[in-house]
N, C-alpha and C. Protein backbone atom coordinates (compact mmCIF):
# COMPACT_ATOMS: atom_id res chain seq x y z
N UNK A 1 11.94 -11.01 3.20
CA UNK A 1 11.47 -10.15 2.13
C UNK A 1 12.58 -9.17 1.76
N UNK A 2 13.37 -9.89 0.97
CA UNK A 2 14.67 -8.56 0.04
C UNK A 2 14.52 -7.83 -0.83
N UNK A 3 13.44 -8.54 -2.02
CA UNK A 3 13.11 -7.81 -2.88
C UNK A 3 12.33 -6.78 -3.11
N UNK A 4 12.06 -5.67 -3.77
CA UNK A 4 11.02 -4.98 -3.86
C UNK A 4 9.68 -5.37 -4.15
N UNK A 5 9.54 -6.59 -4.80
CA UNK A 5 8.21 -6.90 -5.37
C UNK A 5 8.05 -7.93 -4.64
N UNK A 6 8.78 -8.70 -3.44
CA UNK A 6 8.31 -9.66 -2.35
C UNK A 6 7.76 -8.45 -1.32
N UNK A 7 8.43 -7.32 -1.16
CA UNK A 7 7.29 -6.28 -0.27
C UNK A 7 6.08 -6.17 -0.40
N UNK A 8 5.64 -5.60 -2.21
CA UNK A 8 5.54 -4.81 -2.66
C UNK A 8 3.61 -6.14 -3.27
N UNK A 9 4.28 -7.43 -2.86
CA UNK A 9 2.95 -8.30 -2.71
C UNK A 9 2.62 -9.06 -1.39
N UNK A 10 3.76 -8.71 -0.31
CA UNK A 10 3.32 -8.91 0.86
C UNK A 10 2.51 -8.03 1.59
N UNK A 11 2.69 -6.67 1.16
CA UNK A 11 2.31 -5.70 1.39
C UNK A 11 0.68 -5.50 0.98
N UNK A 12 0.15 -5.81 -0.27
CA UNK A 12 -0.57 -6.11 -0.65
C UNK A 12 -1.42 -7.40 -0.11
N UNK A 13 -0.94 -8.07 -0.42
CA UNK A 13 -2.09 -9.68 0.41
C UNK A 13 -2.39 -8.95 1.50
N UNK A 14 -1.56 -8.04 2.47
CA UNK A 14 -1.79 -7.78 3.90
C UNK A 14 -3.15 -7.09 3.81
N UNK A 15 -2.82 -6.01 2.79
CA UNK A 15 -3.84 -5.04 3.19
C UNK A 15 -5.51 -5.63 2.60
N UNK A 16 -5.19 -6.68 1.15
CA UNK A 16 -6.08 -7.31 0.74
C UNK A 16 -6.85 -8.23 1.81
N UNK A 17 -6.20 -8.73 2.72
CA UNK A 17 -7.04 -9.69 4.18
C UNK A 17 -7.45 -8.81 4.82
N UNK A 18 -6.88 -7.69 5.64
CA UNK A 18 -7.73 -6.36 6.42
C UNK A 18 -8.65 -5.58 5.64
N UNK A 19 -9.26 -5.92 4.35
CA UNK A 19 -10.47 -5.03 3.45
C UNK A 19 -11.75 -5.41 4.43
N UNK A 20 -12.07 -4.51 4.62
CA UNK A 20 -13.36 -4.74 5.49
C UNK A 20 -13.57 -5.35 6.61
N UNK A 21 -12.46 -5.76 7.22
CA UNK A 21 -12.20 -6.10 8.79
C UNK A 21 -12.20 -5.05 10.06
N UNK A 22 -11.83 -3.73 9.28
CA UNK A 22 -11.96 -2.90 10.45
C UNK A 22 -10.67 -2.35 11.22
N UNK A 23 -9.49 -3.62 11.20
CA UNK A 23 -8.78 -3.99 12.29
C UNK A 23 -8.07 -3.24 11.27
N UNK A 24 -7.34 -2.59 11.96
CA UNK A 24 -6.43 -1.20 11.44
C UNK A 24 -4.84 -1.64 12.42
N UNK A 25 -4.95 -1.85 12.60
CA UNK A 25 -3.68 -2.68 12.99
C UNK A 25 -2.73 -3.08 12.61
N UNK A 26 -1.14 -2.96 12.49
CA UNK A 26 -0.12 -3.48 11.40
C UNK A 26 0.14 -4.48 12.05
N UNK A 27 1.31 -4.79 10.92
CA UNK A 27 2.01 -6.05 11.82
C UNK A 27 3.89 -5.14 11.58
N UNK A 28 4.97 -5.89 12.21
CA UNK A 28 6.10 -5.49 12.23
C UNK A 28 6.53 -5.83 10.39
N UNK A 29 5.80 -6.65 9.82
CA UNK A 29 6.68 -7.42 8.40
C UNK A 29 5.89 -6.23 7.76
N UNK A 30 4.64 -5.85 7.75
CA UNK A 30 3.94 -5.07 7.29
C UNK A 30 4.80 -3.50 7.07
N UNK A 31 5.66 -3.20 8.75
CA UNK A 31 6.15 -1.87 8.43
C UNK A 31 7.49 -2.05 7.58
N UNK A 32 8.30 -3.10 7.98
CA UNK A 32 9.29 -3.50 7.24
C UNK A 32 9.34 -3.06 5.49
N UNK A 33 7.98 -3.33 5.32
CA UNK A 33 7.98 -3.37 3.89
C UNK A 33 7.46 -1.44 3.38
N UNK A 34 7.09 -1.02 4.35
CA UNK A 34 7.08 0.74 3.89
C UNK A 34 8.12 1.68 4.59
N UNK A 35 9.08 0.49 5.68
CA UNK A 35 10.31 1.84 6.38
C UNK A 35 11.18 1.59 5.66
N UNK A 36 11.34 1.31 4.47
CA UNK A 36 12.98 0.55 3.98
C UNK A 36 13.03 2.11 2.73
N UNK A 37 14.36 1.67 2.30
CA UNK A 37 14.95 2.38 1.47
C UNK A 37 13.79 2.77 0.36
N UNK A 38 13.31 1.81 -0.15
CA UNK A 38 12.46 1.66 -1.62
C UNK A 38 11.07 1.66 -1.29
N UNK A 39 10.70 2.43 0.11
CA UNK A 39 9.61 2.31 0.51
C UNK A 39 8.62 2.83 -0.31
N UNK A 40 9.27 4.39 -1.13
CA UNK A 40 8.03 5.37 -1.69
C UNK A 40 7.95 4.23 -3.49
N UNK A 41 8.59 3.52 -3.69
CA UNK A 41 8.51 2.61 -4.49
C UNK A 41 7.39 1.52 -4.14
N UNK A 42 7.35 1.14 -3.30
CA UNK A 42 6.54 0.41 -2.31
C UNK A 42 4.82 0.68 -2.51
N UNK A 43 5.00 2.23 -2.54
CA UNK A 43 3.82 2.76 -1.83
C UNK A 43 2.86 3.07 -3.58
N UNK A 44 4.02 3.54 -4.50
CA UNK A 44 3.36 3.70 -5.28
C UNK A 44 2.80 2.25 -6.22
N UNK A 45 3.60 1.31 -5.84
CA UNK A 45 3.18 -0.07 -6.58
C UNK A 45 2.17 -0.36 -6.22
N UNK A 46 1.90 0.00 -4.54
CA UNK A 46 0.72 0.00 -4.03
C UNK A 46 -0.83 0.42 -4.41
N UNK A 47 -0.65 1.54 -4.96
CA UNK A 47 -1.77 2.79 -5.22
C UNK A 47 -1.81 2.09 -6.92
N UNK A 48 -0.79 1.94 -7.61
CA UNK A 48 -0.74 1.41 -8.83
C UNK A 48 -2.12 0.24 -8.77
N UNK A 49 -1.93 -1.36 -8.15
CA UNK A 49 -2.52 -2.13 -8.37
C UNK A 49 -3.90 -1.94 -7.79
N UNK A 50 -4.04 -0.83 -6.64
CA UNK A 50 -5.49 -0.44 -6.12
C UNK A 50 -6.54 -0.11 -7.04
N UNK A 51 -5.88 0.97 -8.00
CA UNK A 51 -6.68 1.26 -9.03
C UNK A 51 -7.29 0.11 -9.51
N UNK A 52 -6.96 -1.00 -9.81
CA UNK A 52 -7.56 -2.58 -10.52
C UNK A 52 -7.98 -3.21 -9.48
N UNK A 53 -8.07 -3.09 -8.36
CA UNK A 53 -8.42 -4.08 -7.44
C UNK A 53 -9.25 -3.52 -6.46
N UNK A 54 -10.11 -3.23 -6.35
CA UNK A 54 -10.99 -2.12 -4.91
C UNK A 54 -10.76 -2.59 -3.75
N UNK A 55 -11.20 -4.21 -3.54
CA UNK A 55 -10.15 -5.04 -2.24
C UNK A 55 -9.18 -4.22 -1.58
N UNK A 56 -8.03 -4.49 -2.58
CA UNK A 56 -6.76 -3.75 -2.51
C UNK A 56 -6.96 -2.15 -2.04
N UNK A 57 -7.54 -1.58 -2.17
CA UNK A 57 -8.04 -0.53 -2.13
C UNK A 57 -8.58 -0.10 -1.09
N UNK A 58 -9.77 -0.73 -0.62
CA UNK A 58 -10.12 -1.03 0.64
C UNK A 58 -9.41 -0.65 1.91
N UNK A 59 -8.29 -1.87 1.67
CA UNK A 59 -7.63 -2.85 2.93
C UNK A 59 -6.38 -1.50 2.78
N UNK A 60 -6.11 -0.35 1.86
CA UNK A 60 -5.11 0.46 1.86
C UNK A 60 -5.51 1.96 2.66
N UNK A 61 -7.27 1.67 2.16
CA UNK A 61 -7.72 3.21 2.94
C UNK A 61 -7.71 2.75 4.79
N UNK A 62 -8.12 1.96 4.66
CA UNK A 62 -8.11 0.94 5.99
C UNK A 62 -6.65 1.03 7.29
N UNK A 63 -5.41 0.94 6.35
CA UNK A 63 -3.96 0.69 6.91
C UNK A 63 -3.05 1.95 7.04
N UNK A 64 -3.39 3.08 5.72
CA UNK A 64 -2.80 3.92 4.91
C UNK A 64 -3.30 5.38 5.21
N UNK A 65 -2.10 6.53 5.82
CA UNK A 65 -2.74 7.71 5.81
C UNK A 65 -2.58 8.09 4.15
N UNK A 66 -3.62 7.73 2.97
CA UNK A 66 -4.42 8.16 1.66
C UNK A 66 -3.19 9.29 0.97
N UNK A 67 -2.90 10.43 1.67
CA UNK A 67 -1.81 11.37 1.42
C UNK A 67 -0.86 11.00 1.18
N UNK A 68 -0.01 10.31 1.84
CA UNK A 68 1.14 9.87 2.00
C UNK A 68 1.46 8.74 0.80
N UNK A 69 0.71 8.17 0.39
CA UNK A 69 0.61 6.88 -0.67
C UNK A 69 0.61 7.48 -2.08
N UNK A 70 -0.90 8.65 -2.03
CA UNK A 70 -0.58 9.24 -3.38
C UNK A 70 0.76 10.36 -3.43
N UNK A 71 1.18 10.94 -2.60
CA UNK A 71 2.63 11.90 -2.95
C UNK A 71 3.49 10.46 -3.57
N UNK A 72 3.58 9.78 -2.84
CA UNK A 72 4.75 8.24 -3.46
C UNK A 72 3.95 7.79 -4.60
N UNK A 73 3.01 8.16 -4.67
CA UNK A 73 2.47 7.08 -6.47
C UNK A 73 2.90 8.49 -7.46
N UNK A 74 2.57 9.82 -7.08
CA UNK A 74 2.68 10.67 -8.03
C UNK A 74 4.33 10.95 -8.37
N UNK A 75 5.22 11.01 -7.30
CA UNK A 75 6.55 11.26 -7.55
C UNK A 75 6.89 10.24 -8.68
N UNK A 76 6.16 8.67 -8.33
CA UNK A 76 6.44 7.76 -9.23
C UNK A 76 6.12 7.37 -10.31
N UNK A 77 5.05 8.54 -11.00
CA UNK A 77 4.49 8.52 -12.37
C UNK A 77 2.63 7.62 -12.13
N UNK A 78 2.46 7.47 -11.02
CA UNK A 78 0.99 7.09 -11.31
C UNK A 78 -0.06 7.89 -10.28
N UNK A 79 -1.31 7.15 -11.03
CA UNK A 79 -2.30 8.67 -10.62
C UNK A 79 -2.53 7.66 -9.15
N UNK A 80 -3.01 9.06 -8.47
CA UNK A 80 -3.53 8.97 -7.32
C UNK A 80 -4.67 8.75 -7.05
N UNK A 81 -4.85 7.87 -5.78
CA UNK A 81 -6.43 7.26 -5.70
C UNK A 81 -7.33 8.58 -4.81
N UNK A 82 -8.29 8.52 -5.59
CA UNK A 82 -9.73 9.95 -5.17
C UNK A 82 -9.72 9.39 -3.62
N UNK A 83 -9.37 11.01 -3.10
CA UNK A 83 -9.23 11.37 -1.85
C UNK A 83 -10.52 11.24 -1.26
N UNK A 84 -11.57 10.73 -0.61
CA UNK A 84 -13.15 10.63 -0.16
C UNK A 84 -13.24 11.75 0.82
């Protein structure tokens, strides 16, 4: 995974299979794709497609300390997902 948008939907499928599993658990490819350079890029592409996808959404409140995702979606021009 080199690219930003091979993260940035691996990252995604991941969290889309852990929606409602519970299992809060990463994997190493999983951190790969939020410790890198373009991570807060990462995070906000993330929060971006959640908004359209609740799955996605889900499987992010699930993986994701919620804070940390929206500061990286807002630095990056998109809104942040409602804090519960």
């Amino acid at each position: 995974m080199n690219s930003l948008a091979s993260k940035v939907r691996y990252a995604a499928d991941f969290c889309i299979r852990r929606a409602g599993s519970g299992n809060r658990e990463s994997t190493r490819a999983l951190a790969n794709c939020v410790e890198c350079p373009e991570a807060e890029q990462v995070m906000a592409a993330l929060v971006r497609r959640a908004h359209k996808n609740p799955k996605l959404e889900a499987g992010i409140r699930l993986l994701f300390v919620l804070e940390s995702l929206n500061e990286a979606a807002v630095k990056h021009g998109v809104a942040p997902l409602e804090v519960l």
